[in-house]
N, C-alpha and C. Protein backbone atom coordinates (compact mmCIF):
# COMPACT_ATOMS: atom_id res chain seq x y z
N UNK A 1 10.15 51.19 -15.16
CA UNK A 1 9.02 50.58 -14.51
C UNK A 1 9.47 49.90 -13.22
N UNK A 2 8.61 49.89 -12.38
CA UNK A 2 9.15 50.24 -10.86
C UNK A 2 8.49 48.22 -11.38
N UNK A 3 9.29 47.24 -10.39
CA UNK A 3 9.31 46.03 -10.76
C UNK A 3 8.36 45.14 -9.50
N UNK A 4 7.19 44.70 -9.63
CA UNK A 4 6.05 44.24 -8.66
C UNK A 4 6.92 43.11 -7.94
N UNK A 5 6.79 43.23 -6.33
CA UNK A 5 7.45 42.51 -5.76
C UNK A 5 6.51 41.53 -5.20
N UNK A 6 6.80 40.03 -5.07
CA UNK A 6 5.56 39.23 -5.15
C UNK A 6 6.82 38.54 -3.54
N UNK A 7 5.87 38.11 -2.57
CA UNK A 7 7.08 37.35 -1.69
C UNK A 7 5.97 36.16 -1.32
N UNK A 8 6.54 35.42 -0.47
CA UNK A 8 5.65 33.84 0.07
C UNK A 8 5.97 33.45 1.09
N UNK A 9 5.03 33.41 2.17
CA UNK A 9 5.20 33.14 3.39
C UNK A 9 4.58 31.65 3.64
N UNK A 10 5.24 30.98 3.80
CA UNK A 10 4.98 29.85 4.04
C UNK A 10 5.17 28.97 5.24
N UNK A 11 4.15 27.94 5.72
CA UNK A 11 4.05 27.41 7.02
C UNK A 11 3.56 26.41 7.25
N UNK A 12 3.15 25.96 8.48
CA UNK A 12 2.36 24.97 8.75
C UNK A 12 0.88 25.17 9.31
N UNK A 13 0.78 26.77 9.91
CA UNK A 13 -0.25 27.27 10.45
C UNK A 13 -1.68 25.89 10.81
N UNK A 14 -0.64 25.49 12.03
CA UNK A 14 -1.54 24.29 12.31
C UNK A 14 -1.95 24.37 13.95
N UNK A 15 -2.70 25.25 14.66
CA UNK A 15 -3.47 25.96 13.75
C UNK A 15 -3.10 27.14 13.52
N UNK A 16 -3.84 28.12 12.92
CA UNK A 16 -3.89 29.63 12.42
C UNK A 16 -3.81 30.48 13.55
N UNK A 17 -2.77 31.47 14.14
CA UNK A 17 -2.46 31.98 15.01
C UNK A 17 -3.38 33.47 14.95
N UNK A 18 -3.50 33.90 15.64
CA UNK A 18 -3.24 35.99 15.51
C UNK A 18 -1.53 36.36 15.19
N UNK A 19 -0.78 35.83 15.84
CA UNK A 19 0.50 35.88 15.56
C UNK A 19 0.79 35.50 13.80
N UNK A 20 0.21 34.54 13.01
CA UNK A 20 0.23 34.13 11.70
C UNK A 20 -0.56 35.27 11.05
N UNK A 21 -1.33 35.61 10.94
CA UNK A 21 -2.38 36.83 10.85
C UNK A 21 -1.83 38.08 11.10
N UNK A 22 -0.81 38.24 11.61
CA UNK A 22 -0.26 39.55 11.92
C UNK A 22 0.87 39.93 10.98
N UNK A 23 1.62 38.46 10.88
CA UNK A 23 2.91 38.70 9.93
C UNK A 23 2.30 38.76 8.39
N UNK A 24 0.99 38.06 8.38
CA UNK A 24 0.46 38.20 6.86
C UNK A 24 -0.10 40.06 6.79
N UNK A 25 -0.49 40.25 7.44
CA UNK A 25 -0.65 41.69 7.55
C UNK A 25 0.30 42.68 7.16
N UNK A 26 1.56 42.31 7.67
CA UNK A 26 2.57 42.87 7.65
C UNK A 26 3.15 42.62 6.40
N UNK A 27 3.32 40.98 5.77
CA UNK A 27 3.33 41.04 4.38
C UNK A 27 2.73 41.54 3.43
N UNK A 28 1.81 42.25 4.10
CA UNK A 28 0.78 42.35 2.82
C UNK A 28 0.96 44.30 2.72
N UNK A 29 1.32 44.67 3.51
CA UNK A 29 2.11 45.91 3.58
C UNK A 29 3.14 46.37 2.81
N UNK A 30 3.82 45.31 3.15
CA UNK A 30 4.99 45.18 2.58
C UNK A 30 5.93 44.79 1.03
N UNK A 31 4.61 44.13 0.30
CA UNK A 31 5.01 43.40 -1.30
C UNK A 31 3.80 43.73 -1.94
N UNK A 32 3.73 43.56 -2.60
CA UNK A 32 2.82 44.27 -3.90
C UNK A 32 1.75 42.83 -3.68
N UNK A 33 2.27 41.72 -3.65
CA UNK A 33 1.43 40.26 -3.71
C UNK A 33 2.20 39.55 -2.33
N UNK A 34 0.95 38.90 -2.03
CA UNK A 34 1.75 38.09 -0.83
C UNK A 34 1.19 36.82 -1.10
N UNK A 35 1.88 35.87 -1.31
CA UNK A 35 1.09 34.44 -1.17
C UNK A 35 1.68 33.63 0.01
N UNK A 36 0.09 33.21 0.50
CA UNK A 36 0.46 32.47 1.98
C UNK A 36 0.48 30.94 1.74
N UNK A 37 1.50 30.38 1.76
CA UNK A 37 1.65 28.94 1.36
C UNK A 37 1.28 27.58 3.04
N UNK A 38 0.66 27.14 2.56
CA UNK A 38 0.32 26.14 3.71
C UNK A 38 1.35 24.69 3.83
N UNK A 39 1.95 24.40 3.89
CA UNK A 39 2.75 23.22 4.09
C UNK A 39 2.00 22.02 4.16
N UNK A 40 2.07 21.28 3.57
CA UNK A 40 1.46 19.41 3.04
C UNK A 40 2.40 18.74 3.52
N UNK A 41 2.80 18.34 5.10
CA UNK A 41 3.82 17.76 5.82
C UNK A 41 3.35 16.99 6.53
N UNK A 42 3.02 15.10 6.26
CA UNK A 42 2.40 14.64 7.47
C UNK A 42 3.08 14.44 8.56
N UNK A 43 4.34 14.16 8.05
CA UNK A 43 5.26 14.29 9.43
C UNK A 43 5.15 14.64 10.39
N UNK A 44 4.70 15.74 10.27
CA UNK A 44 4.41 16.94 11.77
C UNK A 44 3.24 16.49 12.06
N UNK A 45 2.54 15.50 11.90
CA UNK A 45 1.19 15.13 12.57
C UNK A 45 0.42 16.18 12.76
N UNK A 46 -0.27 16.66 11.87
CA UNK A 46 -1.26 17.97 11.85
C UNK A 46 -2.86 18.02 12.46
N UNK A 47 -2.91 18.51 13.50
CA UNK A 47 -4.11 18.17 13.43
C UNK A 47 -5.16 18.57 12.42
N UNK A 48 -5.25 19.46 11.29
CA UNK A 48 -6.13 19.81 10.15
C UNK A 48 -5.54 19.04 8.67
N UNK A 49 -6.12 19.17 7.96
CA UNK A 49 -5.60 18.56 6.31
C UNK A 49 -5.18 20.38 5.94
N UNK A 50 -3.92 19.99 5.31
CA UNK A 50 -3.37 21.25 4.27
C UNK A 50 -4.51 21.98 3.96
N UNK A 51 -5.59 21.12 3.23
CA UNK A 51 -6.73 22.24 2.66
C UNK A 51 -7.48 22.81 3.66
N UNK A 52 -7.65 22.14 5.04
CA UNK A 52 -8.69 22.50 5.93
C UNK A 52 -7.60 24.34 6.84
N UNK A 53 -6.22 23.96 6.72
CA UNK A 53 -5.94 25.40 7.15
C UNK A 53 -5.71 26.00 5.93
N UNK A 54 -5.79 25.97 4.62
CA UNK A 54 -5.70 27.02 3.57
C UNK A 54 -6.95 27.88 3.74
N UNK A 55 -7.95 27.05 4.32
CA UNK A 55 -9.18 27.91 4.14
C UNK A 55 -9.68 28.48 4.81
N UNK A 56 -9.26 27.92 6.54
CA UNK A 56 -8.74 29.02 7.36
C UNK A 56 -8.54 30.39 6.94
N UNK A 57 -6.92 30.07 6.38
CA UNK A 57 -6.31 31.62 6.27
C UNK A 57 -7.05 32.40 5.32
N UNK A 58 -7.95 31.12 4.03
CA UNK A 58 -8.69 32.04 3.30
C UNK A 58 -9.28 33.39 3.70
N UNK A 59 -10.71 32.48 5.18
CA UNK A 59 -11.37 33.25 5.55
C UNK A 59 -10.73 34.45 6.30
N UNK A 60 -9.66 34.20 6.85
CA UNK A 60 -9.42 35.65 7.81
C UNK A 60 -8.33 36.49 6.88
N UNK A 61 -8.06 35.83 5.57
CA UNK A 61 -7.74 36.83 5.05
C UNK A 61 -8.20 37.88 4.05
N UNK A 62 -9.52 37.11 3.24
CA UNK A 62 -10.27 37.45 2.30
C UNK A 62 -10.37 39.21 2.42
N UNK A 63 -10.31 39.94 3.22
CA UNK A 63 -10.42 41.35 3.24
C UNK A 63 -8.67 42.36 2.65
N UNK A 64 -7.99 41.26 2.62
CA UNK A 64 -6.57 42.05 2.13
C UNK A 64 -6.36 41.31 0.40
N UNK A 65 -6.81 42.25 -0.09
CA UNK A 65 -6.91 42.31 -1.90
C UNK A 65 -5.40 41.57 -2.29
N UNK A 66 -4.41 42.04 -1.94
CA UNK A 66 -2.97 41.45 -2.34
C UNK A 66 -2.51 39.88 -2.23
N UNK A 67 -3.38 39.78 -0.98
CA UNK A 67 -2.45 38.24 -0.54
C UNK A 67 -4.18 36.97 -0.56
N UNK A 68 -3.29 35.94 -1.59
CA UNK A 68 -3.64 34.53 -2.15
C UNK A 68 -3.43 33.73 -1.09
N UNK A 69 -3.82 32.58 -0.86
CA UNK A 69 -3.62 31.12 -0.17
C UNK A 69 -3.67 30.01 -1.30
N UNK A 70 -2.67 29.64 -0.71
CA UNK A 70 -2.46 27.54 -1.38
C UNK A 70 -1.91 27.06 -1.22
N UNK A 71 -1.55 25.81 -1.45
CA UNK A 71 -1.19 24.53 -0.33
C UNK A 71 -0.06 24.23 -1.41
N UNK A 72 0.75 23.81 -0.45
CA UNK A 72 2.40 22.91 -1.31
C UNK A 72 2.73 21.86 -1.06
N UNK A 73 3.71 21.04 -1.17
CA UNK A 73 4.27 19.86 -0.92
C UNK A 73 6.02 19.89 -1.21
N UNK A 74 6.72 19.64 -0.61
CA UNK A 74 8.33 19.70 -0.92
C UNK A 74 8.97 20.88 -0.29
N UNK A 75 10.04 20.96 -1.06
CA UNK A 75 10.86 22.48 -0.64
C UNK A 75 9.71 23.54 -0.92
N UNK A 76 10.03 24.64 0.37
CA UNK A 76 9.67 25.66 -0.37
C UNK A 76 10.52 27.11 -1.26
N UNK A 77 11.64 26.78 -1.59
CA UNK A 77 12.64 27.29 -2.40
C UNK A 77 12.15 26.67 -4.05
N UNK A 78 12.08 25.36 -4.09
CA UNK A 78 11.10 24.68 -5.73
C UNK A 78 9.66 25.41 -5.46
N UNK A 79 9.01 25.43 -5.00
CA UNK A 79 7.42 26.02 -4.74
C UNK A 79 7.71 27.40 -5.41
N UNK A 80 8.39 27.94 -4.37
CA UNK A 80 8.84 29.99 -4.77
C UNK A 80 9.34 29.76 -6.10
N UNK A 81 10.07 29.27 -6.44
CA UNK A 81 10.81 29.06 -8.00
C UNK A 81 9.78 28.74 -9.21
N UNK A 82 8.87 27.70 -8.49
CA UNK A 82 7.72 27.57 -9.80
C UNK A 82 6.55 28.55 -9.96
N UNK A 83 6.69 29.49 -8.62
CA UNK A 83 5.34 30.31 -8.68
C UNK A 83 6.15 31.97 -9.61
N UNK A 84 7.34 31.78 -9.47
CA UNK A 84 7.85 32.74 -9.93
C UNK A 84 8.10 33.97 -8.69
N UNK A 85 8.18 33.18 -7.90
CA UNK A 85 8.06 34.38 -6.82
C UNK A 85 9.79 34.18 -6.12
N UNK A 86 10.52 35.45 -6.27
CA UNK A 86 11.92 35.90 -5.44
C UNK A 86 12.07 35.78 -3.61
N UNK A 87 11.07 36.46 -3.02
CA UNK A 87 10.94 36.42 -1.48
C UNK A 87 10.54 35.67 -0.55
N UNK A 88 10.97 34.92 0.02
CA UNK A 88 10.48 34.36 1.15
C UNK A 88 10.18 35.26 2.73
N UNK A 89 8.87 35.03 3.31
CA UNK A 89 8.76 35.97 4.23
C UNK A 89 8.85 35.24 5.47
N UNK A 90 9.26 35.33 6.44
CA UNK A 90 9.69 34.43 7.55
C UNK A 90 9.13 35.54 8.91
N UNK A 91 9.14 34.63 9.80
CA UNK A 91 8.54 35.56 11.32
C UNK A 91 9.68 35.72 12.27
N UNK A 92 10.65 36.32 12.71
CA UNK A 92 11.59 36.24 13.96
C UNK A 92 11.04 36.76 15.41
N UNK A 93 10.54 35.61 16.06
CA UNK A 93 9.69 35.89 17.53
C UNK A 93 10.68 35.89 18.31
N UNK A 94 11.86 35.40 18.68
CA UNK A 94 13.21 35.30 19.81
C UNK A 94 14.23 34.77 19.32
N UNK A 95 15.26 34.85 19.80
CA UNK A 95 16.78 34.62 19.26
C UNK A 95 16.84 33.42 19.20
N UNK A 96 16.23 32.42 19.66
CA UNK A 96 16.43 31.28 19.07
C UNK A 96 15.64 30.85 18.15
N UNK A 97 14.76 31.30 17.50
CA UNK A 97 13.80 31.34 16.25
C UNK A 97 14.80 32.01 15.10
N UNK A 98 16.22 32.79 15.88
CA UNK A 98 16.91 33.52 14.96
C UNK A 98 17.70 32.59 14.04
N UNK A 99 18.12 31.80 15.57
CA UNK A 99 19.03 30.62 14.47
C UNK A 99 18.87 29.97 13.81
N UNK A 100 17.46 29.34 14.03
CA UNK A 100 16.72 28.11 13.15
C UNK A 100 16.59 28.79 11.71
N UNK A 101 15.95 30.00 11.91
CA UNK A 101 15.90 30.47 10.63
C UNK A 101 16.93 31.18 9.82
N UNK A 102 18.25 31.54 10.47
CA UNK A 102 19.33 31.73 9.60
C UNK A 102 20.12 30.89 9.00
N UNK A 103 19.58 29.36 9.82
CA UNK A 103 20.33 28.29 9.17
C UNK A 103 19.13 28.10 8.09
N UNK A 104 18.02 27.68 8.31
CA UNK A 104 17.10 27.62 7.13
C UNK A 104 17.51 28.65 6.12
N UNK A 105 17.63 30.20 6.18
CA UNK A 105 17.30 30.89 4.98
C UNK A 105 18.68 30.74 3.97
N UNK A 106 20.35 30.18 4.96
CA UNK A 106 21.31 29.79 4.29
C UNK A 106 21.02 29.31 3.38
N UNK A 107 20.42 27.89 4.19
CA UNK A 107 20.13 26.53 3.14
C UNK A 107 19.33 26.65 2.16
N UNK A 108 18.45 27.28 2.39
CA UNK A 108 17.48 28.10 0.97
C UNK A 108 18.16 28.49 -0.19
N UNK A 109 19.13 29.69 0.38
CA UNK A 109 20.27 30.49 -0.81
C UNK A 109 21.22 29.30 -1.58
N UNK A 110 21.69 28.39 -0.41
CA UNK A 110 22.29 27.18 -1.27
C UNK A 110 21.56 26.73 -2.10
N UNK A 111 20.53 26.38 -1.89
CA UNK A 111 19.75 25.48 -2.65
C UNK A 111 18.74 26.69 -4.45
N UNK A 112 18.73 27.35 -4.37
CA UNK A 112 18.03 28.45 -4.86
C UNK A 112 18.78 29.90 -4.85
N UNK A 113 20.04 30.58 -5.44
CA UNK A 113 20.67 31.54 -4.94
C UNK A 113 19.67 32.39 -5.30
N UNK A 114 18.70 32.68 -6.26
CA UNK A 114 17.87 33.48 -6.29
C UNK A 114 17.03 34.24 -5.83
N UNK A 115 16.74 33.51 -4.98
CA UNK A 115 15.30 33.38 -3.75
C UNK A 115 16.18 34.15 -2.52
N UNK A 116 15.63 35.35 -2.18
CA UNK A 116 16.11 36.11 -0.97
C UNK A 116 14.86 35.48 0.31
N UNK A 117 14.91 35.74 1.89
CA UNK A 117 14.93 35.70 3.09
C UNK A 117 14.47 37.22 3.27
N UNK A 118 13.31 37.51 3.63
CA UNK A 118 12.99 38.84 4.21
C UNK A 118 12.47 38.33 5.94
N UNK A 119 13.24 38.66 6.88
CA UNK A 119 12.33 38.61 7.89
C UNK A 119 11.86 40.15 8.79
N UNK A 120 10.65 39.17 9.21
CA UNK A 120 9.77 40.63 9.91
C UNK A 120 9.43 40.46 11.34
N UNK A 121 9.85 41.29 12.22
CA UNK A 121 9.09 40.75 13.85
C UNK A 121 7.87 40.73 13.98
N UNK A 122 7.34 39.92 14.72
CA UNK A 122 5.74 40.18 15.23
C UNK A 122 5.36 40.90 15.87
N UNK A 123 4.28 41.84 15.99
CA UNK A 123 3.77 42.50 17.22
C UNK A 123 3.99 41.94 18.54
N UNK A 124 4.08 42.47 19.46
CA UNK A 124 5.11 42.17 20.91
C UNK A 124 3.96 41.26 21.09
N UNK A 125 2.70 41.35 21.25
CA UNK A 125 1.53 40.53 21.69
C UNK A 125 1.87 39.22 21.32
N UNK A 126 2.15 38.85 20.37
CA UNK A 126 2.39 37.76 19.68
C UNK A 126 4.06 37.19 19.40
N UNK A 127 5.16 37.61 20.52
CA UNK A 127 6.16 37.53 19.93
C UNK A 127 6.77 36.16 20.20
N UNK A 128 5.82 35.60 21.65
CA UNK A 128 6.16 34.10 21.95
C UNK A 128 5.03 33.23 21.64
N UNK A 129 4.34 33.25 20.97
CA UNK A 129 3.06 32.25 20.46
C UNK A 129 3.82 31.47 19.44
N UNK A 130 3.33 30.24 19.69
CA UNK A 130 3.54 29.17 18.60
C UNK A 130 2.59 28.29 18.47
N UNK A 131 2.26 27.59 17.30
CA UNK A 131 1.07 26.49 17.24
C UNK A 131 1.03 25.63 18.37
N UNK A 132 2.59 24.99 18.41
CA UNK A 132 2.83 23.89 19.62
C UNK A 132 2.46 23.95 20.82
N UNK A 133 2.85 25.50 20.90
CA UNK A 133 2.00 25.71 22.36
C UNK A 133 0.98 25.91 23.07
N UNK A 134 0.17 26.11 21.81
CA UNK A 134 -1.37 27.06 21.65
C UNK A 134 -1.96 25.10 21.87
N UNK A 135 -1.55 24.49 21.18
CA UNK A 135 -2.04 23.18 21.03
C UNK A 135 -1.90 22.52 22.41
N UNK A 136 -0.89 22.45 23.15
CA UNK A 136 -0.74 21.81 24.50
C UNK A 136 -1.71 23.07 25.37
N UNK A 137 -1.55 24.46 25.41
CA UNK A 137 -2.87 24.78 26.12
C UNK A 137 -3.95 24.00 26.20
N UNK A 138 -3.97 23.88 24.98
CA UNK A 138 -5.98 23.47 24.89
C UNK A 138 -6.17 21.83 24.99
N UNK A 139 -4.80 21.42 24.75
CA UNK A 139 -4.89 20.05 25.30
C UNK A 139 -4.87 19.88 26.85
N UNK A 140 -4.97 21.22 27.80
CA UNK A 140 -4.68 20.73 28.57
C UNK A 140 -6.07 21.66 29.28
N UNK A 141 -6.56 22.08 28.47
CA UNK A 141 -8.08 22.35 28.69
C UNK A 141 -8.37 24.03 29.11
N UNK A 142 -7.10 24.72 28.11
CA UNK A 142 -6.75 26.29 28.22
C UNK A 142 -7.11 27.00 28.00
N UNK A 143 -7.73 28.44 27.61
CA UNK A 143 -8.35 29.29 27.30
C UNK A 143 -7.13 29.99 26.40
N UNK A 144 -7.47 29.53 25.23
CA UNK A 144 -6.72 30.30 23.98
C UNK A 144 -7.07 31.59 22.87
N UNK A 145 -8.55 31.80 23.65
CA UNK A 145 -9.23 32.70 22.93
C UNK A 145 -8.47 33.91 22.89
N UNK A 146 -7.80 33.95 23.44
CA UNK A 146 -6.64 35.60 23.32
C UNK A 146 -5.49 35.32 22.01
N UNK A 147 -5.20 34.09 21.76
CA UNK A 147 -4.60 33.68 20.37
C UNK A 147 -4.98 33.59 19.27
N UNK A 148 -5.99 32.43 19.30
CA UNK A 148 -6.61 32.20 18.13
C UNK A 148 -8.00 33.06 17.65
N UNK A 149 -8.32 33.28 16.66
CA UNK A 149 -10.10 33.14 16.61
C UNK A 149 -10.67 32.73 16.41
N UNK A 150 -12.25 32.54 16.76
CA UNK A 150 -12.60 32.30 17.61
C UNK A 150 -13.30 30.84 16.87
N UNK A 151 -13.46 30.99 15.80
CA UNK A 151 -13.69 29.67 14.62
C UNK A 151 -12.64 28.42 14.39
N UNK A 152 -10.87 29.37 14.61
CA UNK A 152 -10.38 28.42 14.77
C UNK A 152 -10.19 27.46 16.41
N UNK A 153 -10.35 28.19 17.08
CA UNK A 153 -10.02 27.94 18.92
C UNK A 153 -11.49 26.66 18.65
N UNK A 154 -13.01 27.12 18.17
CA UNK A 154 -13.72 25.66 18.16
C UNK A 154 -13.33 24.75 17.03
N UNK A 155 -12.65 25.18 16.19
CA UNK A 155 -12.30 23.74 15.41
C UNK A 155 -11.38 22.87 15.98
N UNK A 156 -10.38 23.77 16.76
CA UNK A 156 -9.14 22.95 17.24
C UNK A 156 -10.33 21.83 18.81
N UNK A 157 -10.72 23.01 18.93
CA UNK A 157 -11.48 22.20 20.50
C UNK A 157 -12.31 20.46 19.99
N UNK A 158 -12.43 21.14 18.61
CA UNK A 158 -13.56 19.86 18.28
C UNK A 158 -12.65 18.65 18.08
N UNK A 159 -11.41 19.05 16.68
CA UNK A 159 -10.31 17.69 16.59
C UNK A 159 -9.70 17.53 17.61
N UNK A 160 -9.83 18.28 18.76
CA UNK A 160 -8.85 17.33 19.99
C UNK A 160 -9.91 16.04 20.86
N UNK A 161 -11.20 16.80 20.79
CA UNK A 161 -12.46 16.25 21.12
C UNK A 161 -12.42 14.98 20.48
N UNK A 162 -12.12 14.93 19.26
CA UNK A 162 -12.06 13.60 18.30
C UNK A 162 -11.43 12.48 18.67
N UNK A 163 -10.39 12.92 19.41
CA UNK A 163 -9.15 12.20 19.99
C UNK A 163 -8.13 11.88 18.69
């Protein structure tokens, strides 16, 4: 029996990219189950609550049967370990996204030798997008509609509106 491969991509998707949307695509190609994990980090000063981007990704993902959304808190090496899930799915956009994440997926294997590191490139469209940046666009009064869609580009417009 051929053995169901379940992997977990996990993030901060603050907000929800086309670039985030593309690699879930690609996960979802790729593993039998994909679960998209949202990160519960106030640290990073978010502009949405964990649940407000799980449901995000809900909606733009609801058409791919394989891949789940839900929200975590802590490592995500304990998260993958309690869901029972082996793979972590990661995005490599440029060589210095290479390093961050080869030192991350080390520290993962230290911490969890179980838990493998799959990474996948993004579509070229999307290979330099990041939340951070998508966020200082529109803080600076940008037209992001070529990134985001179009539900998330007015939610973000509204919490910056909020101050």
């Amino acid at each position: 029996m051929v053995p169901v491969t379940r992997a977990l991509y996990g993030g901060t998707f603050d907000p929800l990219t086309f670039g985030h949307l593309d690699l879930v695509a690609r996960g979802a190609r790729l593993f039998d189950e994909l679960v998209v994990a949202v990160g519960d980090n106030s640290r990073k000063r978010p502009l949405f609550t964990a649940e407000e981007r799980a449901e995000m990704l809900r909606a733009h993902t609801a058409s791919l049967g394989n891949v789940s959304v839900t929200t975590f808190r802590g490592l995500i090496v304990d998260f993958a370990a309690s869901q029972g899930i082996d793979v972590l799915l990661r995005g490599l956009r440029t060589v210095s996204d290479f390093e961050v994440e080869y030192q991350m997926a080390l520290t993962n294997r230290s911490l969890a030798p179980d838990i493998d590191t799959a990474f996948v490139m993004p579509s070229q469209e999307y290979a330099f997008l990041s939340s951070s940046l998508i966020k200082e666009v529109m803080e600076g009064g940008g037209d992001a509609s070529r990134w985001l869609p179009a539900d998330v580009m007015e939610a973000v417009r509204e919490r910056l509106a909020e101050g």
